[in-house]
Protein backbone atom coordinates (compact mmCIF):
# COMPACT_ATOMS: atom_id res chain seq x y z
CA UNK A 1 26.07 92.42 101.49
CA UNK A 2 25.16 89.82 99.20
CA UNK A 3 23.70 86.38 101.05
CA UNK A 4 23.08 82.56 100.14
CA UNK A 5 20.43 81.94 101.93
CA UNK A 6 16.83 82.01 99.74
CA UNK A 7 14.70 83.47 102.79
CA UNK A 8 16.92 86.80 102.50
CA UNK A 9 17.04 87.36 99.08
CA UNK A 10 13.32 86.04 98.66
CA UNK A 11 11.73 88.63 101.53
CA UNK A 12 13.92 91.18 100.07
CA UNK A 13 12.04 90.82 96.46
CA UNK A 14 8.44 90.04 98.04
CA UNK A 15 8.79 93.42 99.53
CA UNK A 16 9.76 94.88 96.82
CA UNK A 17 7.05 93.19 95.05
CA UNK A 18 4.70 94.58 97.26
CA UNK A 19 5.66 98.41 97.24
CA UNK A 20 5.57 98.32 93.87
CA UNK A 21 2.05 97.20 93.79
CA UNK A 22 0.79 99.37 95.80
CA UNK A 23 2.18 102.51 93.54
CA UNK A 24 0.36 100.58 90.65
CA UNK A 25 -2.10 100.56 92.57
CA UNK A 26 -2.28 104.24 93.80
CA UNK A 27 -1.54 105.13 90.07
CA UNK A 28 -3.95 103.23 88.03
CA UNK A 29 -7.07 102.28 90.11
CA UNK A 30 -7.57 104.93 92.13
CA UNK A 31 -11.47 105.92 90.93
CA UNK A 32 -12.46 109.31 89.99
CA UNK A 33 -13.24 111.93 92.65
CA UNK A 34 -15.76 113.87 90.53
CA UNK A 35 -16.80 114.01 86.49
CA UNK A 36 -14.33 117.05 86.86
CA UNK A 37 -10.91 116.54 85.12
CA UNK A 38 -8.70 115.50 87.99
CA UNK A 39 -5.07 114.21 88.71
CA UNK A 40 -4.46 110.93 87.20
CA UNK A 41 -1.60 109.40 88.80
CA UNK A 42 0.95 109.66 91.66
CA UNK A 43 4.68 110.01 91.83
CA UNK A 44 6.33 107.98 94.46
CA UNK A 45 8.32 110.13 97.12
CA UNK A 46 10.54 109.26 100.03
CA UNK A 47 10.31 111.57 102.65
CA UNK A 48 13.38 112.55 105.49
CA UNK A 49 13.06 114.50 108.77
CA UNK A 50 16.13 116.26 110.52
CA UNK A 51 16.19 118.20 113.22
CA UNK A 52 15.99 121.80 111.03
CA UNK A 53 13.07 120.07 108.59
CA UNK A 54 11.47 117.90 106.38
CA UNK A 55 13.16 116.73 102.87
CA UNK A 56 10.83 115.17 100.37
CA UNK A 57 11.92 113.44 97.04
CA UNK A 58 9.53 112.95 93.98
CA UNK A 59 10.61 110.62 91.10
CA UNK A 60 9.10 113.21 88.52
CA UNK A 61 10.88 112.00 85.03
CA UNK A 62 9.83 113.87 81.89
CA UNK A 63 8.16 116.60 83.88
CA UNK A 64 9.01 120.18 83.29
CA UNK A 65 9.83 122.61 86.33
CA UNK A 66 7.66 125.18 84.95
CA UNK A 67 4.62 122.53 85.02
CA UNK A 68 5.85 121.54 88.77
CA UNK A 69 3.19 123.27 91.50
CA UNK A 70 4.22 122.76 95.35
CA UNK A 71 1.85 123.60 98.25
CA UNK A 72 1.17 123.07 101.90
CA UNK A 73 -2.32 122.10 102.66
CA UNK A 74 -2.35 122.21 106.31
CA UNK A 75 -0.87 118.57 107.61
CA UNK A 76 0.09 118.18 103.49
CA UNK A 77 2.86 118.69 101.29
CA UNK A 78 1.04 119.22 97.98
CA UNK A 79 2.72 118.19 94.76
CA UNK A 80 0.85 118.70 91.89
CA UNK A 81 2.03 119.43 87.86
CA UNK A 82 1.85 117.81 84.21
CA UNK A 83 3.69 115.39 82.47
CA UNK A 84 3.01 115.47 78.50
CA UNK A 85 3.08 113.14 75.97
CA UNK A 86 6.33 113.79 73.76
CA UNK A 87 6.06 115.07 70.42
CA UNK A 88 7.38 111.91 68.71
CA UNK A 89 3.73 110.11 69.68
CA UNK A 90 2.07 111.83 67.03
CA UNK A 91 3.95 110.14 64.49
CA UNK A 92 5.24 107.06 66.39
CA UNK A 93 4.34 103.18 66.94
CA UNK A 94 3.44 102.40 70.50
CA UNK A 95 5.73 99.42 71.60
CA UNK A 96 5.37 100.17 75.02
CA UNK A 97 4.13 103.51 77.18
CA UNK A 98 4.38 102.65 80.76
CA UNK A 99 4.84 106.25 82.04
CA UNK A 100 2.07 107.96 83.13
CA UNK A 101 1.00 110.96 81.69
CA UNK A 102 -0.89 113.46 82.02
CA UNK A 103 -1.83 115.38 85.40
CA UNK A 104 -0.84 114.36 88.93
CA UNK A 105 -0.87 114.77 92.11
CA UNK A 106 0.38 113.37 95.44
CA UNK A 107 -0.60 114.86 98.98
CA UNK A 108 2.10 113.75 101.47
CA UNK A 109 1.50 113.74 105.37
CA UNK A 110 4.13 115.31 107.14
CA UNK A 111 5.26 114.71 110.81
CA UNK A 112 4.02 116.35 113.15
CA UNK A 113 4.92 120.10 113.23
CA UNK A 114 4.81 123.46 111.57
CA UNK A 115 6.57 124.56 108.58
CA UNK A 116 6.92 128.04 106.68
CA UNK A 117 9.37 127.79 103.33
CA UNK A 118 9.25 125.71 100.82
CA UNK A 119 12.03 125.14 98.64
CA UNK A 120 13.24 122.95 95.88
CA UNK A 121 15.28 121.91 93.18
CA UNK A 122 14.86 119.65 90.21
CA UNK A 123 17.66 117.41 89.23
CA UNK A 124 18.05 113.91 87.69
CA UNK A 125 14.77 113.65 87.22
CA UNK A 126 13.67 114.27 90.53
CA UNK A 127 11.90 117.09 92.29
CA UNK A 128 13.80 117.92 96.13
CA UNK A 129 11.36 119.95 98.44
CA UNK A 130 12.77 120.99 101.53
CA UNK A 131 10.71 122.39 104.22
CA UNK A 132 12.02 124.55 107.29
CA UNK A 133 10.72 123.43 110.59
CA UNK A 134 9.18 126.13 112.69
CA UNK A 135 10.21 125.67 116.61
């Protein structure tokens, strides 16, 4: 519901302001772990509990399924993979590459609990990981 007063409208951005840098953040200054070749961004997720489990959506543009790897990591929902470069780069001019490529990874707590499938789906440029809760 769309309001006139500023202070709405205003908060409403500064938060938005602020989530966003913080995924910058995550994505582009977090310092290597080791010399090793390691993960060099994060996707951002949102993450949903019901009473059966856990769902967990990745904004994952651009990246193949078959370069999608999902894990748990005790507490952790591992989401690792690859995004590549498109072909076009060798031959293009740059105007603007905000995307991050290359590899990634993003270790999401889950709530409290135990959990023993994991399964997903990839559509609209998403990746949907559902996990079952164990009770």
């Amino acid at each position: 519901m769309p309001t006139d007063d500023p202070r709405q409208w205003m908060w409403g951005e500064a938060v938005e302001m602020l989530l966003r840098a913080e995924r910058l953040h995550r994505q582009l200054f977090n310092p290597a772990r080791s010399p090793a070749p390691g993960p060099s961004w994060e996707p951002p997720v949102d993450m949903l509990e019901t009473d059966r489990g856990v769902v967990v959506v990745a904004a994952l543009p651009g990246v193949c399924e078959k370069d999608l790897r999902l894990s748990l990591d005790g507490p952790y929902l591992v989401i690792g993979g690859l995004r590549t470069l498109p072909e076009e780069l060798g031959s293009a001019v740059i105007h603007r590459l905000e995307l991050p490529q290359g590899y990634f990874e993003r270790r999401v707590g889950l709530p409290t609990g135990r959990y023993d499938q994991i399964e997903h789906r990839v559509q609209d440029g998403c990746v949907i990981v559902r996990l079952r809760k164990l009770l």
